[in-house]
Protein backbone atom coordinates (compact mmCIF):
# COMPACT_ATOMS: atom_id res chain seq x y z
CA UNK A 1 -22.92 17.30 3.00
CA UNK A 2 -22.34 13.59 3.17
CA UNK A 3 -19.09 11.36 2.24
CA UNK A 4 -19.00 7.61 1.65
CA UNK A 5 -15.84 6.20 0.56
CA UNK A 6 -14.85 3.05 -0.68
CA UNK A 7 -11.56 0.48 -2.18
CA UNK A 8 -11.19 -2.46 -3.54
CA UNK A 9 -8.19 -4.34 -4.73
CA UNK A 10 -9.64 -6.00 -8.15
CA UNK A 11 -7.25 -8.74 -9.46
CA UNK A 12 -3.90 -7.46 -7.80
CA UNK A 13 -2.25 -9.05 -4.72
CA UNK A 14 -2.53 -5.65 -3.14
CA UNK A 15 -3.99 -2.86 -2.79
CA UNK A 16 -1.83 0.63 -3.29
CA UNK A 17 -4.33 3.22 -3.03
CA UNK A 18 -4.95 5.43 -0.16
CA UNK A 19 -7.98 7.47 1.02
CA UNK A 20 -8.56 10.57 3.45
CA UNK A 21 -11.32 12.42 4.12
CA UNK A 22 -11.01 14.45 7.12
CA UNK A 23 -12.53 18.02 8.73
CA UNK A 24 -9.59 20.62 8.42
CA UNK A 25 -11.72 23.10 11.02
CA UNK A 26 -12.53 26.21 9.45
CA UNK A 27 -10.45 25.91 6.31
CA UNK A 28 -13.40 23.15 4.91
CA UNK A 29 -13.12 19.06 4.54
CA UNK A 30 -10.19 17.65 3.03
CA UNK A 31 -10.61 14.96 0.59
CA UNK A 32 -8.29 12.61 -1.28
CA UNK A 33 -7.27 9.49 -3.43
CA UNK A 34 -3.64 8.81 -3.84
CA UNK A 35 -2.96 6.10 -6.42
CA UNK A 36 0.45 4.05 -5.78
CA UNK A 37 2.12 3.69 -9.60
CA UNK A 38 2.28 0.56 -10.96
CA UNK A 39 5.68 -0.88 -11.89
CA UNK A 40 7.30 1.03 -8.95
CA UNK A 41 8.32 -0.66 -5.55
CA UNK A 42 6.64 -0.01 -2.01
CA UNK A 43 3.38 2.35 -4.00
CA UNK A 44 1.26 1.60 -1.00
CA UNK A 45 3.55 3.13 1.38
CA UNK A 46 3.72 6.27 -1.46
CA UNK A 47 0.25 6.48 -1.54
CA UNK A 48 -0.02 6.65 1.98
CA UNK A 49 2.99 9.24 2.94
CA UNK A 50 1.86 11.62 0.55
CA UNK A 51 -2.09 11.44 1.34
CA UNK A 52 -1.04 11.87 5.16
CA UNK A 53 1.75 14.49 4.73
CA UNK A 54 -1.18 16.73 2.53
CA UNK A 55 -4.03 16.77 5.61
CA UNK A 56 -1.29 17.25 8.06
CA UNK A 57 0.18 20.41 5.94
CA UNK A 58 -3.29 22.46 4.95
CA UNK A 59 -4.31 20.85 8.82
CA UNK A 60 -1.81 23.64 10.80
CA UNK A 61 -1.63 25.83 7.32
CA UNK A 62 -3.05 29.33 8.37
CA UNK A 63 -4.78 28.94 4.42
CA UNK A 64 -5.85 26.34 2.32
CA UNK A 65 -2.22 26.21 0.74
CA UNK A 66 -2.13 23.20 -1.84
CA UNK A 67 1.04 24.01 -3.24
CA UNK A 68 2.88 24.07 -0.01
CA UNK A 69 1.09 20.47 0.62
CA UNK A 70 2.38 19.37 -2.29
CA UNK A 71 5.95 20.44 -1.39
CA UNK A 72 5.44 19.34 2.18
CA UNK A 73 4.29 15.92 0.40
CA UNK A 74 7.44 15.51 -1.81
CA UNK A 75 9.87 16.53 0.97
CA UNK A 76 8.56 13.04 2.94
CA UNK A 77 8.64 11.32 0.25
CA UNK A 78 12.23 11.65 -0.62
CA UNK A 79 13.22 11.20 2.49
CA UNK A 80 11.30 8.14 2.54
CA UNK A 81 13.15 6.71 -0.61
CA UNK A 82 16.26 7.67 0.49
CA UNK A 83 15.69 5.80 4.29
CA UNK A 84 15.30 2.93 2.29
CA UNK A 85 17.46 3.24 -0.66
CA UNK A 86 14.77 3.23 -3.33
CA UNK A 87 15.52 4.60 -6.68
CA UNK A 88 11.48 5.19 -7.91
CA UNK A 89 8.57 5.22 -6.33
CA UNK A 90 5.21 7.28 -6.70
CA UNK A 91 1.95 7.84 -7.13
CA UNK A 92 -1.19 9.93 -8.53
CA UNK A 93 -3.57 11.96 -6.51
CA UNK A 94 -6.91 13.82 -6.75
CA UNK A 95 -8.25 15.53 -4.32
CA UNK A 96 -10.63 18.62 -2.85
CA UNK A 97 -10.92 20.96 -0.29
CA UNK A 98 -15.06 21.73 -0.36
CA UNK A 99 -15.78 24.93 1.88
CA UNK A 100 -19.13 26.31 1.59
CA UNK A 101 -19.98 26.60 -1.80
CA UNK A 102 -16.31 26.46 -3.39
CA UNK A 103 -14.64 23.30 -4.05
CA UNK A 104 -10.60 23.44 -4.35
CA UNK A 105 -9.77 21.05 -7.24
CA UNK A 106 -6.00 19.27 -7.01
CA UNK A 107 -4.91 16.54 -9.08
CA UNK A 108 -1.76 14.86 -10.73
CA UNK A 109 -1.82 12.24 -12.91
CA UNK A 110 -4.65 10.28 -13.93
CA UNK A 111 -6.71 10.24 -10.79
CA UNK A 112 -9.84 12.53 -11.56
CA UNK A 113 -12.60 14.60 -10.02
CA UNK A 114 -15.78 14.77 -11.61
CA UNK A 115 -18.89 17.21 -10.19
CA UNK A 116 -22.37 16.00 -11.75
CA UNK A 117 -25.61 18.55 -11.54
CA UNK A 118 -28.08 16.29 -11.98
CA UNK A 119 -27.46 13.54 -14.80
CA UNK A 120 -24.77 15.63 -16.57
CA UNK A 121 -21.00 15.58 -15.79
CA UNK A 122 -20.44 19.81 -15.62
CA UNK A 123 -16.85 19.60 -14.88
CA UNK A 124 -13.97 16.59 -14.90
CA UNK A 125 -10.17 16.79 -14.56
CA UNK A 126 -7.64 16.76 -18.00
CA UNK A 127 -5.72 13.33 -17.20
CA UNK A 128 -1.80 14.39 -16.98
CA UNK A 129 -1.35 11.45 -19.13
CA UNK A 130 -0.44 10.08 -22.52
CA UNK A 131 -3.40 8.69 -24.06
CA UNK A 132 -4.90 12.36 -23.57
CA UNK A 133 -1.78 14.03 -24.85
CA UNK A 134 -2.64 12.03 -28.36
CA UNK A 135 -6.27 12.00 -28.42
CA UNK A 136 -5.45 15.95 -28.64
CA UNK A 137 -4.07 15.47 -31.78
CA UNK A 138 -5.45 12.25 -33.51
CA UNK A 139 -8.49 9.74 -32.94
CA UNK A 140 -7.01 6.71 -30.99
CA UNK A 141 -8.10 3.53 -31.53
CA UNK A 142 -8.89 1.13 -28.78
CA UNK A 143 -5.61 -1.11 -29.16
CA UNK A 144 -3.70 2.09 -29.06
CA UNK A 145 -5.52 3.27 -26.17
CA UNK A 146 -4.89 -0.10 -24.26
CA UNK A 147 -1.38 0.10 -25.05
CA UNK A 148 -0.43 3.41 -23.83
CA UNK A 149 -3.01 4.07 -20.83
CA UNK A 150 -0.96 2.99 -18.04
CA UNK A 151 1.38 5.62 -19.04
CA UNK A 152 1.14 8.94 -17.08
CA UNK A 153 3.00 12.64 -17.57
CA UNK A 154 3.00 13.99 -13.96
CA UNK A 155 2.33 12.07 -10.47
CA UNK A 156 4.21 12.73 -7.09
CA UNK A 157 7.23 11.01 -6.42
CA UNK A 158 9.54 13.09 -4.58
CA UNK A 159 10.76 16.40 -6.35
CA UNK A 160 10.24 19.83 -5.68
CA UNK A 161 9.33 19.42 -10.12
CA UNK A 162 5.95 17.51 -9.18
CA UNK A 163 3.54 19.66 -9.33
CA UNK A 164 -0.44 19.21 -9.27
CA UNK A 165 -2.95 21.09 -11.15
CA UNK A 166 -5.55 23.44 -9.02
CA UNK A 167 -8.90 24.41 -10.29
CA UNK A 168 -11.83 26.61 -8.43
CA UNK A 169 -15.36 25.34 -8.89
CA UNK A 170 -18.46 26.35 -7.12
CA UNK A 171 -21.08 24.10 -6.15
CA UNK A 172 -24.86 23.69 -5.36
CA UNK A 173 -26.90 22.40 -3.03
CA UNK A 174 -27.73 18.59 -4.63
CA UNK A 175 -24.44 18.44 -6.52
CA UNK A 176 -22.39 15.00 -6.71
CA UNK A 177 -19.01 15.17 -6.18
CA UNK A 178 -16.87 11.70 -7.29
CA UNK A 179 -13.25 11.50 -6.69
CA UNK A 180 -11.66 8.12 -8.07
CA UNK A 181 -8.29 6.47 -9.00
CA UNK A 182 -8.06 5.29 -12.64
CA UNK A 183 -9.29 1.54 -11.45
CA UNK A 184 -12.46 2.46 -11.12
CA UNK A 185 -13.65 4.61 -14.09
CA UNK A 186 -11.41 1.80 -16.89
CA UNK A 187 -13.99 -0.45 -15.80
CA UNK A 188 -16.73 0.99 -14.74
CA UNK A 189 -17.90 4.81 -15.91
CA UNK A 190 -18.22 7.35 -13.69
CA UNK A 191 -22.00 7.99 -14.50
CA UNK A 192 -22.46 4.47 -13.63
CA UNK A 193 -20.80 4.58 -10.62
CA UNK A 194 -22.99 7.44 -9.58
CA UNK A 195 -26.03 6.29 -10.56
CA UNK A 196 -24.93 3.05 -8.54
CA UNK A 197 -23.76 5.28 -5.63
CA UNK A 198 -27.24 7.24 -5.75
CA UNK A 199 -29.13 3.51 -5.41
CA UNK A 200 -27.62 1.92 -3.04
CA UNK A 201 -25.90 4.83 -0.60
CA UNK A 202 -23.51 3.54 1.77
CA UNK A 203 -24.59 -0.35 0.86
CA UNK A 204 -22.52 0.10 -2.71
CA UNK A 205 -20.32 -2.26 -3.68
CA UNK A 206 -18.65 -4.17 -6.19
CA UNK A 207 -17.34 -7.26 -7.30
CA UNK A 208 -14.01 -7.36 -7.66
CA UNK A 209 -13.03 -10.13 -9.81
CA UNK A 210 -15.03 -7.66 -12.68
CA UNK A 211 -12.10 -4.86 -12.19
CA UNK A 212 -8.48 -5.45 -13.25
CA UNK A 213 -6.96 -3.20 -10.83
CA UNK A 214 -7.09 -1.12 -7.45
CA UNK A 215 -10.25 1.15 -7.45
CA UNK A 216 -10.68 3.40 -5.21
CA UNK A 217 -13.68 6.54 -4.65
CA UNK A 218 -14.82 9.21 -2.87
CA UNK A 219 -18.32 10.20 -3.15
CA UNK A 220 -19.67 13.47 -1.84
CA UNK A 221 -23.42 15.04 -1.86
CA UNK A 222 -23.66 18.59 -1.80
């Protein structure tokens, strides 16, 4: 198996995402992309409490125990807003624990995982978020879409309430694996990326005056 990571800040004055991808022993490889929210103070520091507070859970967690993460994850995070008195803050994760040939799947929000066999996308995370809520019951059209796609039904961002989808996938020798915050696929599609990824390995880049926002990956080869 081989990782390569990567972030980029786009056209913001900062960048609020947050990447891990660490060994947790015997339990598998953690990876994840946290995804400060937009419109609420100090995301970075989000981001970054909740993506630490997850490895160091499942890291001393006799099992790979994602709901317990998650809980460990809000508890710092509240305490974190209420050290320094802030009313909101947040963000959205995906992540996966790969162990042999199972990947855990974990996500909130409208940070995704995709697994590609081949050229074909076999499996890809519902977006918790409002856009998908209405293209459920009517065609959008792209104004619409653009209007409402910031908005998101579930991140983290403090409570015992936030919760994060799990799913159980297996996986093959030669599968792709591509974790990303929502800055990346807007602007560029995920089969893109991949094909991208698959050219140029660990050389990939891009330029980030072409992407409007933080964009952030993970990208894993079975």
């Amino acid at each position: 198996m081989e990782i390569f990571s990567y972030t980029g800040i786009g056209l913001r004055e900062k960048n609020e995402d947050c990447l891990i991808c660490k060994d947790l022993a015997d339990k598998g490889v953690l990876c994840v992309v946290a995804d400060g929210m937009g419109g609420y103070s100090f995301g970075e520091d989000a981001s970054r409490i909740v993506a630490d507070t997850i490895y160091q859970t499942l890291a001393i967690s006799p099992k790979e125990d994602i709901d317990a993460a998650i809980s460990s994850a809000n508890s710092a995070l509240h305490a974190y807003k209420q050290a320094k008195h802030i009313e909101a803050t947040g963000c959205t994760i995906a992540g996966a624990i790969i162990r042999g040939r199972q990947a855990k799947i974990f996500w909130a929000g409208d940070s995704r995982v995709y697994l590609f066999r081949g050229n074909r996308i076999i499996y890809q995370t519902e977006d918790h978020s409002l856009v998908n809520e209405m293209k459920q019951v009517r065609v959008l059209t792209p104004e619409q879409i653009e209007r409402y796609e910031h908005i998101v039904r579930r991140s983290i961002m403090g409570s015992q309430d936030d919760i994060v989808d799990i799913d159980t996938i297996t996986i093959e020798t030669g599968d792709d694996i591509l974790i990303c915050t929502d800055g990346l696929y807007k602007d560029m599609p995920a089969e893109l990326a991949v094909m991208k990824l698959r050219e140029q390995g660990h050389s990939f880049s891009v330029e980030n005056d072409k992407f409007r926002d933080n964009h952030s990956l993970i990208y894993i080869t079975i």
